[in-house]
N, C-alpha and C. Protein backbone atom coordinates (compact mmCIF):
# COMPACT_ATOMS: atom_id res chain seq x y z
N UNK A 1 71.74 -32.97 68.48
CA UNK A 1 71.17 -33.49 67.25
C UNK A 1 70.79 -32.31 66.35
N UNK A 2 71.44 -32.40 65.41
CA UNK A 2 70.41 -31.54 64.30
C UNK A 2 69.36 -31.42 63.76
N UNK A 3 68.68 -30.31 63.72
CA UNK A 3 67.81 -29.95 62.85
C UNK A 3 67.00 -30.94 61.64
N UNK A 4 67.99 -31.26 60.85
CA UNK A 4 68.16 -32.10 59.48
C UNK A 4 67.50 -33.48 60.06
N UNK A 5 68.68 -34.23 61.24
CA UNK A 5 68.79 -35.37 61.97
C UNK A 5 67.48 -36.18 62.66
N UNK A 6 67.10 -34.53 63.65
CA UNK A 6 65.47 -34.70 63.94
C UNK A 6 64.21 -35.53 63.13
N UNK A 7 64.61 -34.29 62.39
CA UNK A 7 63.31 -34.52 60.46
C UNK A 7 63.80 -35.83 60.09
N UNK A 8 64.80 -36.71 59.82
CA UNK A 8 64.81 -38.09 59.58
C UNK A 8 64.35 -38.71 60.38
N UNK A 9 64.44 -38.60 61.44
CA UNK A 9 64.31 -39.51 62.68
C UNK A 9 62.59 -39.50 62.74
N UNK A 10 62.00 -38.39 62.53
CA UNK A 10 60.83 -38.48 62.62
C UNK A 10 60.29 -39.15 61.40
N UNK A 11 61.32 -38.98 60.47
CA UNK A 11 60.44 -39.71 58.83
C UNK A 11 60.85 -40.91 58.84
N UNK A 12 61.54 -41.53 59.97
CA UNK A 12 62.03 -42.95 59.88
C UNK A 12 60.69 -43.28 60.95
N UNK A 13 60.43 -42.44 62.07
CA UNK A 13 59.09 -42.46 62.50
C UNK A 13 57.79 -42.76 62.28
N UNK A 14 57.53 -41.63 61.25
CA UNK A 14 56.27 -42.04 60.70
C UNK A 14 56.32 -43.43 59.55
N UNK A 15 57.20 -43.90 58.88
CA UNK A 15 57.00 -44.88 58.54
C UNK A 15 57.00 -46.06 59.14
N UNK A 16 57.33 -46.25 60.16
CA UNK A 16 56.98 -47.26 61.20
C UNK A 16 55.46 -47.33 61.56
N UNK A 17 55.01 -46.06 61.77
CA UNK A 17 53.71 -46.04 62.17
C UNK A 17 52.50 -46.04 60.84
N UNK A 18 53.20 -46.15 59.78
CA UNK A 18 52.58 -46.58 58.52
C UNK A 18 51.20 -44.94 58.22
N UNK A 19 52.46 -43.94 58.48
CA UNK A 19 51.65 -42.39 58.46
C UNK A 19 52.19 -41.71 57.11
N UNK A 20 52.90 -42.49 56.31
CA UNK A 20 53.24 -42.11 55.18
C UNK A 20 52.79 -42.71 53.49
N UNK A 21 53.30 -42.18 52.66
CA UNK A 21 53.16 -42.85 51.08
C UNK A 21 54.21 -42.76 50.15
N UNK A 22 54.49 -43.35 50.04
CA UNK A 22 56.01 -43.33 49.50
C UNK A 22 55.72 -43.82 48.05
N UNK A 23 56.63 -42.81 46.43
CA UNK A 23 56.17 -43.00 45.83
C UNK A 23 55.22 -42.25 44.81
N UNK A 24 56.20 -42.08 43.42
CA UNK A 24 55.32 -40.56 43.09
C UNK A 24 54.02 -40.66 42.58
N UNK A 25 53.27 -41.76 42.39
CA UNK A 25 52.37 -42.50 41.59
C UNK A 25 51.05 -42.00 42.89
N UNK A 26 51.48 -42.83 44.21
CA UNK A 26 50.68 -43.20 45.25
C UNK A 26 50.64 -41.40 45.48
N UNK A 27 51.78 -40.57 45.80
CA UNK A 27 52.13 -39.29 46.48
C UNK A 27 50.99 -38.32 45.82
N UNK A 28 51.30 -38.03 44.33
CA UNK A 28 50.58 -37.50 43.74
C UNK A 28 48.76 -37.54 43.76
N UNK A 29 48.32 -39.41 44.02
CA UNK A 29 46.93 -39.12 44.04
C UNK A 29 46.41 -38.45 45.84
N UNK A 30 47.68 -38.93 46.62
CA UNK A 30 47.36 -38.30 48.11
C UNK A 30 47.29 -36.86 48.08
N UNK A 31 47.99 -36.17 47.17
CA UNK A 31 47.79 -34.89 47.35
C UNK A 31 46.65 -34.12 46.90
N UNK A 32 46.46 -35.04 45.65
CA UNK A 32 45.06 -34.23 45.04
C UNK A 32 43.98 -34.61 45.93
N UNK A 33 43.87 -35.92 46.42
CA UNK A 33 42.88 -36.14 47.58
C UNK A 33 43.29 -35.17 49.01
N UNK A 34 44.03 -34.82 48.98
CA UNK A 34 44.02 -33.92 50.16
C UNK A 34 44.38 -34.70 51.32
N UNK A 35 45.18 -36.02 51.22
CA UNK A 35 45.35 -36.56 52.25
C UNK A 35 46.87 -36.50 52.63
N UNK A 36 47.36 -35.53 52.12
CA UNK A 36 48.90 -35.74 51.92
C UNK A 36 48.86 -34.31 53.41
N UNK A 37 50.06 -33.95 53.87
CA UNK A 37 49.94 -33.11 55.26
C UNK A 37 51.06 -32.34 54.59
N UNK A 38 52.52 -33.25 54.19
CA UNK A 38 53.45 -32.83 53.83
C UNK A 38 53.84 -33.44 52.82
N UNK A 39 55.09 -32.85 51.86
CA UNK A 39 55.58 -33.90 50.99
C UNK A 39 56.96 -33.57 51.14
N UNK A 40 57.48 -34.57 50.92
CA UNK A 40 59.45 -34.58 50.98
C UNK A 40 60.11 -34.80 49.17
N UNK A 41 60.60 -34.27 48.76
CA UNK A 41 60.96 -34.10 47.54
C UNK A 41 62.69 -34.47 47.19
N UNK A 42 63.42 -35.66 47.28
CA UNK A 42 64.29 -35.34 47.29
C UNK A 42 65.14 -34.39 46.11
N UNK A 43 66.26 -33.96 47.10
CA UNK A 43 66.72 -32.93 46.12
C UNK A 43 67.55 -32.93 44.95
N UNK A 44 67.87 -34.09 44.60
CA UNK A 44 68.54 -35.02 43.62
C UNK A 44 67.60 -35.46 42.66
N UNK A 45 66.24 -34.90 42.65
CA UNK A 45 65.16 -35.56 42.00
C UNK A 45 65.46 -35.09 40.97
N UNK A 46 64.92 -35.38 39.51
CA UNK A 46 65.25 -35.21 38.19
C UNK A 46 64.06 -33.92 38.03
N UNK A 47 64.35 -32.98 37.40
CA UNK A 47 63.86 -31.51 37.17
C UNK A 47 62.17 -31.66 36.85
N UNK A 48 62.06 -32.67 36.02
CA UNK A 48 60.61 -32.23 35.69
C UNK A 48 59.69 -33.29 36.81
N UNK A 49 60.53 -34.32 37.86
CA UNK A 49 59.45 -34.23 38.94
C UNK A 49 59.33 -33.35 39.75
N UNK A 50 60.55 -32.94 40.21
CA UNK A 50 60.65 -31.47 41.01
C UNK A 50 59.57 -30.84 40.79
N UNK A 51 59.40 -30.29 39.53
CA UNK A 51 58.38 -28.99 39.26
C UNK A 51 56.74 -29.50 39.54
N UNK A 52 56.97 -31.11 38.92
CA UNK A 52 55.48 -31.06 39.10
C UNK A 52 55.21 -31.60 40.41
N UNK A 53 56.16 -31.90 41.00
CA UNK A 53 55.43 -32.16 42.88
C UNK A 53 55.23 -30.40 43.59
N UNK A 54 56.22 -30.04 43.31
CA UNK A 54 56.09 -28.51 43.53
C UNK A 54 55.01 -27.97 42.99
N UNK A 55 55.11 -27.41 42.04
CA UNK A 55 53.22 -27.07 41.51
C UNK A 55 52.05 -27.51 41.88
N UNK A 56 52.31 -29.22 41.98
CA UNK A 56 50.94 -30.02 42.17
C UNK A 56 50.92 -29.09 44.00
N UNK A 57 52.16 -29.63 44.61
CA UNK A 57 51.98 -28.80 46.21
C UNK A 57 51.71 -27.22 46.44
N UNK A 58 51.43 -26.71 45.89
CA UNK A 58 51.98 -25.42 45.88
C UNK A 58 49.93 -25.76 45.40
N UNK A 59 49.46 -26.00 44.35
CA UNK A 59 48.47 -25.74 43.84
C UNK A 59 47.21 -25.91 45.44
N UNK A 60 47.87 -27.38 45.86
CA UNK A 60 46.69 -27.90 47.15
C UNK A 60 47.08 -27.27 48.20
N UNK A 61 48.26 -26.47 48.75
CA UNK A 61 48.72 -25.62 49.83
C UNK A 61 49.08 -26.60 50.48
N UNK A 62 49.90 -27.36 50.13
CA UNK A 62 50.97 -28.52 51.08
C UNK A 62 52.04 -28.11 51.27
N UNK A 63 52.07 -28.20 52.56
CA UNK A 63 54.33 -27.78 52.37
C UNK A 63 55.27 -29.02 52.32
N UNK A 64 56.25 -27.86 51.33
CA UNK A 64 56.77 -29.09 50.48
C UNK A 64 58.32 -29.52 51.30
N UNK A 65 59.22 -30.10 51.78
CA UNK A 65 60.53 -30.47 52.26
C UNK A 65 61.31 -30.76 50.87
N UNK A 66 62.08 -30.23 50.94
CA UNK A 66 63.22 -30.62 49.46
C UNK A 66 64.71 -30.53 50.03
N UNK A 67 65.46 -30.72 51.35
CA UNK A 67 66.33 -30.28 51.54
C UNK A 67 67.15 -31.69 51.97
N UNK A 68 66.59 -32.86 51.59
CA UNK A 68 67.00 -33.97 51.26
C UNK A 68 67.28 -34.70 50.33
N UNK A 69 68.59 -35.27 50.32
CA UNK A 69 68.95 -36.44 49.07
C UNK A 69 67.79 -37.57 48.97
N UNK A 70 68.25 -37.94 47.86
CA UNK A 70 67.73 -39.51 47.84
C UNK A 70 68.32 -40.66 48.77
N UNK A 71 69.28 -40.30 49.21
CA UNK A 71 70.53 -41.80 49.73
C UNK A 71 69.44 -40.91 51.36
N UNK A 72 69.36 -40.11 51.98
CA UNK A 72 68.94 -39.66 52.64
C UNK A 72 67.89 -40.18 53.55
N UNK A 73 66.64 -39.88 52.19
CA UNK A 73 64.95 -40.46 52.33
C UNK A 73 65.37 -41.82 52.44
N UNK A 74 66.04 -42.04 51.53
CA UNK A 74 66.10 -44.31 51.67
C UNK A 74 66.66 -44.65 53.06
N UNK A 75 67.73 -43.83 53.37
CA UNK A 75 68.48 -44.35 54.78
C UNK A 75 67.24 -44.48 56.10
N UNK A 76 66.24 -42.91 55.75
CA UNK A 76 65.55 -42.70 56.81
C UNK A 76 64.13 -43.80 56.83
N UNK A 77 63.71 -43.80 55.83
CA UNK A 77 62.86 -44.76 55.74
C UNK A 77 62.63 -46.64 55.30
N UNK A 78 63.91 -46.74 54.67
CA UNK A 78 64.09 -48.12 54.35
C UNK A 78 63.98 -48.47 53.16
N UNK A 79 63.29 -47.56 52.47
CA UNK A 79 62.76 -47.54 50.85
C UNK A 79 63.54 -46.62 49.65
N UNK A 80 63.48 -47.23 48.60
CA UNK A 80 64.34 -46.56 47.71
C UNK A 80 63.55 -45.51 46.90
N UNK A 81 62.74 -44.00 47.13
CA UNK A 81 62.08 -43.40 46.52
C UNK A 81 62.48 -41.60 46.43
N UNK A 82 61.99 -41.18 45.79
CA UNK A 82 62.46 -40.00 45.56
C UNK A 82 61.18 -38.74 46.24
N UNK A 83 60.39 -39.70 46.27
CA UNK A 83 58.52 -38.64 46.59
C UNK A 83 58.15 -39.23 47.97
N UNK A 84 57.91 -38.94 49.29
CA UNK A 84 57.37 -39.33 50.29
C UNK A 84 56.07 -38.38 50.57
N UNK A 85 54.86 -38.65 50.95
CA UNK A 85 54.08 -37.57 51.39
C UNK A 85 53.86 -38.05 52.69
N UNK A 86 53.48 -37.17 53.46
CA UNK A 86 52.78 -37.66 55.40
C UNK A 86 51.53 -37.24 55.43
N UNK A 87 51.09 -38.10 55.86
CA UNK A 87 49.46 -38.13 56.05
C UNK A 87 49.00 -37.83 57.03
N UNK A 88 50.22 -37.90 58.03
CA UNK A 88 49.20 -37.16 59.39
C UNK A 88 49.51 -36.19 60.17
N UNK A 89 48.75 -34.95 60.62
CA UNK A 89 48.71 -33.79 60.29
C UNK A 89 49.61 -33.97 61.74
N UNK A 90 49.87 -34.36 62.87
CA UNK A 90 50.82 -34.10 63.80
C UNK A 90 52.75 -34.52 63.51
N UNK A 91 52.37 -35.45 62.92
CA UNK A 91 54.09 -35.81 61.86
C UNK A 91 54.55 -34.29 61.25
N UNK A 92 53.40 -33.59 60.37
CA UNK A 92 53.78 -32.94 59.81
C UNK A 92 54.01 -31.83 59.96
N UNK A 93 53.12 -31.28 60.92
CA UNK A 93 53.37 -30.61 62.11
C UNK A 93 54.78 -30.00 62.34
N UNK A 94 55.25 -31.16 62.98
CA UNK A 94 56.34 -31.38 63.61
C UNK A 94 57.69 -31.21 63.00
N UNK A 95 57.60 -31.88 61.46
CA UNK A 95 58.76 -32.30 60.54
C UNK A 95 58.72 -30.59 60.22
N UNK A 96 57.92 -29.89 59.83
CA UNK A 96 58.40 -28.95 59.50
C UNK A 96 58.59 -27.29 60.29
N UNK A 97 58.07 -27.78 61.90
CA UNK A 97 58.56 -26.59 62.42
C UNK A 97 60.22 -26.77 62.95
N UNK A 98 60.77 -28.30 62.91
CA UNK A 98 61.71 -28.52 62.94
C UNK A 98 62.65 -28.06 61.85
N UNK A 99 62.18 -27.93 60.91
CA UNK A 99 63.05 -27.65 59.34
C UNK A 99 62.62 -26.01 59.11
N UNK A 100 62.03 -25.65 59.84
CA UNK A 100 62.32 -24.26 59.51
C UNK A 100 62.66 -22.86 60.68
N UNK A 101 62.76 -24.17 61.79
CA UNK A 101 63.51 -23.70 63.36
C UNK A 101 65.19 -23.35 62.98
């Protein structure tokens, strides 16, 4: 299994276990609350959300995942969105020592 494969599997994961927020509206106030762990950005996203999930993450020290499509995030989670954040700090943990193993 890949690398990539893992990190879905776990983000098809945590949304089962209802450890996510899907959604740039919901994503954005999780991060400024500090409840966000990680955020997933797909990489097809249109430029000026890019920057401001990036900045907004970058500002609260969240790490950010961008190495996913949109057809991607929807396959893995069920939902049609471009912004996912994870809320819990062992998901996130995980999703990203996998993505940068």
């Amino acid at each position: 299994m890949t690398p990539k494969q893992a990190c879905l599997n776990l983000l098809g994961l945590s949304q089962r276990a209802q450890k996510q927020i899907a959604g740039e509206d919901l994503a954005l106030v999780a991060i400024r609350n500090q409840s966000a762990k990680l955020v997933f950005i797909a990489s097809d996203a249109g430029p000026t959300t890019a920057k401001k999930f990036h900045d907004k993450a970058q500002f609260y020290e969240v790490p950010v995942i961008d190495t996913f499509t949109k057809a991607e995030l929807n396959a893995a989670t069920g939902k049609k969105r471009t912004i996912i954040a994870i809320t819990d700090a062992g998901f996130a943990k995980k999703m990203v020592a996998i993505m940068t193993n």
